[in-house]
C-alpha atoms as a PDB file:
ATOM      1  CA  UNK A   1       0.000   0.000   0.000  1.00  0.00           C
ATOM      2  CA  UNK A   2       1.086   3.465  -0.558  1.00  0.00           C
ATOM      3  CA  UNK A   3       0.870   6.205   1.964  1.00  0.00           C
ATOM      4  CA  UNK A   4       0.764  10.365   1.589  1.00  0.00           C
ATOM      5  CA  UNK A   5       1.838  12.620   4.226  1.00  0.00           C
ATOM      6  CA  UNK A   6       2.150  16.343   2.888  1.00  0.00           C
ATOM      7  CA  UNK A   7       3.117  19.264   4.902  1.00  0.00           C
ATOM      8  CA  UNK A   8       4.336  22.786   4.342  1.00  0.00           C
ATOM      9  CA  UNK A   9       0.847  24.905   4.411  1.00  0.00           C
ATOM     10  CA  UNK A  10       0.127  27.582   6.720  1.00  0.00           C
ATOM     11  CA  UNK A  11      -0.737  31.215   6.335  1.00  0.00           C
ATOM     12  CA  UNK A  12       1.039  33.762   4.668  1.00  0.00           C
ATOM     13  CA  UNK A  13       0.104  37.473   2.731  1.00  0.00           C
ATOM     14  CA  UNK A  14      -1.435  37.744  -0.410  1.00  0.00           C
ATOM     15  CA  UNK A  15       2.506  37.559  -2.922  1.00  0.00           C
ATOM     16  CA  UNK A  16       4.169  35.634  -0.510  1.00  0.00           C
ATOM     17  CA  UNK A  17       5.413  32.048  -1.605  1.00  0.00           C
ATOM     18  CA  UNK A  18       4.615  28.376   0.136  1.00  0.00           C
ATOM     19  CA  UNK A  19       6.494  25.031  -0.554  1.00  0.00           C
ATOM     20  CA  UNK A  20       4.265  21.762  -0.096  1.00  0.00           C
ATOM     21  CA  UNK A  21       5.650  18.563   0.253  1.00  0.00           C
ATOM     22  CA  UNK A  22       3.930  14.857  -0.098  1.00  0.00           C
ATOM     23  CA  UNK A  23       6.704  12.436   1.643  1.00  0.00           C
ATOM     24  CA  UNK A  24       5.707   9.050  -0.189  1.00  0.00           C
ATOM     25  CA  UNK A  25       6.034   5.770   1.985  1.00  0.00           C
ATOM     26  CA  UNK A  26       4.732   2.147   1.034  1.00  0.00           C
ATOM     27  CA  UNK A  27       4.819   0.415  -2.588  1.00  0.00           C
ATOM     28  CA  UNK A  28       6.258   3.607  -4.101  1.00  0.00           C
ATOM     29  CA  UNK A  29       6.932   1.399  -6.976  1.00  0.00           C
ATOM     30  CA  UNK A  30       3.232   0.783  -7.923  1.00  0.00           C
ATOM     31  CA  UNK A  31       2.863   4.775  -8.515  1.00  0.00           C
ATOM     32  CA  UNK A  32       2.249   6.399 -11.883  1.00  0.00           C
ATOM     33  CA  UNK A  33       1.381   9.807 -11.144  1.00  0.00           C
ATOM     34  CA  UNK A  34       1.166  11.916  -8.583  1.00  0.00           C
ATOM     35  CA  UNK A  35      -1.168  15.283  -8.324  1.00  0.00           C
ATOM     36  CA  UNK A  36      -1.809  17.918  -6.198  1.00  0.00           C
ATOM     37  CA  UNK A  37      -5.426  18.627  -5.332  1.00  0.00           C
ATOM     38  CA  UNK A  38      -7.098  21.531  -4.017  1.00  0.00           C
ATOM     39  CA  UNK A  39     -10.401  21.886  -2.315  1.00  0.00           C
ATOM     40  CA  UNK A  40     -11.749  26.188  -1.969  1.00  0.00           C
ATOM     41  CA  UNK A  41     -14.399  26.305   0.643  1.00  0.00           C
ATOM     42  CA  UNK A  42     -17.916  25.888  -0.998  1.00  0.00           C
ATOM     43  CA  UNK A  43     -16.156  24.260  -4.502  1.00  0.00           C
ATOM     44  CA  UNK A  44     -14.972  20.960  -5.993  1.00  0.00           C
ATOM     45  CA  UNK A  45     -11.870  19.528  -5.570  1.00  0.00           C
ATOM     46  CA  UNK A  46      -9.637  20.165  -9.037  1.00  0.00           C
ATOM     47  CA  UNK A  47      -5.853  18.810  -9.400  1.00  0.00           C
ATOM     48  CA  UNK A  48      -4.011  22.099  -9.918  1.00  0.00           C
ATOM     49  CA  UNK A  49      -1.092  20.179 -10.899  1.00  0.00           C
ATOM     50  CA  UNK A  50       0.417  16.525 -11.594  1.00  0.00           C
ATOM     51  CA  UNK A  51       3.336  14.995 -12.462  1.00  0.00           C
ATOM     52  CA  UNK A  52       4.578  11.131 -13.781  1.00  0.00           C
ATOM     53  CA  UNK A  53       6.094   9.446 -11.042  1.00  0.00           C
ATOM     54  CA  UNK A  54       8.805   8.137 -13.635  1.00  0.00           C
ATOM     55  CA  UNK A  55       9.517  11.829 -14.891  1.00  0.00           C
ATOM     56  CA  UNK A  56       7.825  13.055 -17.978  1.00  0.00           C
ATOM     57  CA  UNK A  57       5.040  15.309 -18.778  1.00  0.00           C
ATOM     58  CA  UNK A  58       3.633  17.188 -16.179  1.00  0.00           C
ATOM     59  CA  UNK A  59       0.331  19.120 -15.858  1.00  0.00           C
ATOM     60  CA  UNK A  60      -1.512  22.535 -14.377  1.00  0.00           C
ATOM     61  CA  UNK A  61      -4.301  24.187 -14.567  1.00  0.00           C
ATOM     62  CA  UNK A  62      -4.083  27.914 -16.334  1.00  0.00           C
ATOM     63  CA  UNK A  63      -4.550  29.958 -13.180  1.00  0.00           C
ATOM     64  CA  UNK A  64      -0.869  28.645 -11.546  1.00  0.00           C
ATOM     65  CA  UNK A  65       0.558  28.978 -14.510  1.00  0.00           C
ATOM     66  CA  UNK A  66       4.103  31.090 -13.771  1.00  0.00           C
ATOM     67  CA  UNK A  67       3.584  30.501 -10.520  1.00  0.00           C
ATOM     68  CA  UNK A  68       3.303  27.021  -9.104  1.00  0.00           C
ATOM     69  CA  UNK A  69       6.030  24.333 -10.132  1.00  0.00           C
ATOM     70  CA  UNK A  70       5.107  20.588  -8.874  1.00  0.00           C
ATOM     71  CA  UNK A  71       8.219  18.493  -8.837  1.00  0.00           C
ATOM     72  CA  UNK A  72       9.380  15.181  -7.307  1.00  0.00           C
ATOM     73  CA  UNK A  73      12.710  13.585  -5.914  1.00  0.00           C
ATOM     74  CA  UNK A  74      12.651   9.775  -6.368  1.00  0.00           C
ATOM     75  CA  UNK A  75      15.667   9.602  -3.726  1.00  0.00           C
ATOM     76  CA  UNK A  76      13.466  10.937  -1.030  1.00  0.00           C
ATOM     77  CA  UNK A  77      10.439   9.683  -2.511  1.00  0.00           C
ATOM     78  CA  UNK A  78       8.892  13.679  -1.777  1.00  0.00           C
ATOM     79  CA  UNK A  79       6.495  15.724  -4.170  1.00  0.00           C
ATOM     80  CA  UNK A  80       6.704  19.114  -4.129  1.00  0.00           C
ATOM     81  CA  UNK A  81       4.507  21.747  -4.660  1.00  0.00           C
ATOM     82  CA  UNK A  82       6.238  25.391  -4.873  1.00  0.00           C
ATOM     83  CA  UNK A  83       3.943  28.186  -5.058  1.00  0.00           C
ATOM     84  CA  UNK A  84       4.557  31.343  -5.639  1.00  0.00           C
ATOM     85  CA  UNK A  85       2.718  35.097  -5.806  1.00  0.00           C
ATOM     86  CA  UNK A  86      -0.041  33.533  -4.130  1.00  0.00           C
ATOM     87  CA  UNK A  87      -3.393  35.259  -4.007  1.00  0.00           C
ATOM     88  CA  UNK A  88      -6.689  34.943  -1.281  1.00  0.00           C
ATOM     89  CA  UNK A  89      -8.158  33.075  -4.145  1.00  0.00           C
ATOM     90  CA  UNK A  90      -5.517  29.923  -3.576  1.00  0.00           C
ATOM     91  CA  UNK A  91      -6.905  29.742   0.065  1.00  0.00           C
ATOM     92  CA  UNK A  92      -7.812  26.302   0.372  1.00  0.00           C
ATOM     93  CA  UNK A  93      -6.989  22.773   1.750  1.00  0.00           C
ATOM     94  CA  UNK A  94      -3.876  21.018  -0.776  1.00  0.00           C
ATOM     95  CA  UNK A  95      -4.005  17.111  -1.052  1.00  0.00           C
ATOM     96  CA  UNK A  96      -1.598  15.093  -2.294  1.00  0.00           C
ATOM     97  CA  UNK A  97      -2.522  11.898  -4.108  1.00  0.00           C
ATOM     98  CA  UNK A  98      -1.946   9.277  -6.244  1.00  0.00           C
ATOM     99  CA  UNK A  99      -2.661   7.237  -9.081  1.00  0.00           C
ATOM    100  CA  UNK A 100      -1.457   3.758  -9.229  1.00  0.00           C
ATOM    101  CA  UNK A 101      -2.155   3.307 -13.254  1.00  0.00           C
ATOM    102  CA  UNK A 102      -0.363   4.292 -15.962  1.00  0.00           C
ATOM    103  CA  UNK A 103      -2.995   6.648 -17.735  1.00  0.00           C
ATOM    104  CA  UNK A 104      -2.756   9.138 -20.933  1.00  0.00           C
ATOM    105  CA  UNK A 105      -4.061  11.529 -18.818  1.00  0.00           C
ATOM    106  CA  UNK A 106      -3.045  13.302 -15.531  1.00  0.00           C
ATOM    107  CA  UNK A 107      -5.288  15.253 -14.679  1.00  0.00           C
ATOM    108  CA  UNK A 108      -8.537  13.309 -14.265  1.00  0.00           C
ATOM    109  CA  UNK A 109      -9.037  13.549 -10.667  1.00  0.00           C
ATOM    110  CA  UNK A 110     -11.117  10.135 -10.345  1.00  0.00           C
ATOM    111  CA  UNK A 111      -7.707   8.103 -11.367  1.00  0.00           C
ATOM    112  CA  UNK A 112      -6.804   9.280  -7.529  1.00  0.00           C
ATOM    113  CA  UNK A 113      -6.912   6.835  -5.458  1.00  0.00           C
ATOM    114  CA  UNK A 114      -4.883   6.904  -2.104  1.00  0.00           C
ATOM    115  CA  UNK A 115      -4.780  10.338  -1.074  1.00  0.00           C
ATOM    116  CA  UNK A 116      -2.982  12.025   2.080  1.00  0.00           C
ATOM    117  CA  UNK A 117      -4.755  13.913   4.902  1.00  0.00           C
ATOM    118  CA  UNK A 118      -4.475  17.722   3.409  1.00  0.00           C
ATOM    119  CA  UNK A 119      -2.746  20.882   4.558  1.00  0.00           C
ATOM    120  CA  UNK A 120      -4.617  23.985   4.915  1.00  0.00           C
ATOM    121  CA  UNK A 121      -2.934  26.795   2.318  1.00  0.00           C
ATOM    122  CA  UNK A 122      -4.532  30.098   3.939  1.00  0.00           C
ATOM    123  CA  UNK A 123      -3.635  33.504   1.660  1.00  0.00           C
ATOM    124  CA  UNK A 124      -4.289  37.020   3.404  1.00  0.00           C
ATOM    125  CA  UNK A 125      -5.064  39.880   1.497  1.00  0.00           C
END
């Protein structure tokens, strides 16, 4: 089984910048992708971004473009989700989660299927 643990959220002004990280423990070798999910008070979750375990393509969603960068490090078998000039409107709780099938597509956030506990990502204005 795989398991998610992410950490790095907190609160910080409206420009400032927040690293996330998903430390990855369990049958890391049955992963295929990994995205980063975010749930806004009152909407759906959405993956703003995902990357191929293996390296590869990655994914995000047009509103982080320039400004959040998801990478990984197989060594420490971390994700990492760097944002940067964040705004009130990326207030929200970040998952981390995975997708143990090799799929065309990345983004799809049904494919998830082991997920870690969330970190709340609070933006100030």
């Amino acid at each position: 089984q795989v398991q998610l643990v992410e950490s790095g959220g907190g609160l910080v002004q409206a420009g400032g910048s927040l690293r996330l990280s998903c430390a990855v423990s369990g049958r890391t070798v049955s992963i295929s992708s990994m995205g980063w999910i975010r749930q806004a008070p009152g909407n759906e979750r959405e993956v703003v971004e995902a990357i191929r375990w293996s390296g590869g393509n990655t994914y995000y969603r047009d509103y982080v473009k320039g400004r959040f960068t998801i990478s990984r490090d197989n060594a420490k078998n971390t994700v990492y989700l760097q944002m940067n000039n964040l705004t009130p409107e990326d207030t929200a709780v970040y998952y981390c989660a995975a997708d143990r099938e090799f799929r065309l597509y990345i983004s799809i956030i049904r494919n998830y299927d082991i997920w870690g506990q969330g970190t709340q990502v609070t933006v100030s204005s």
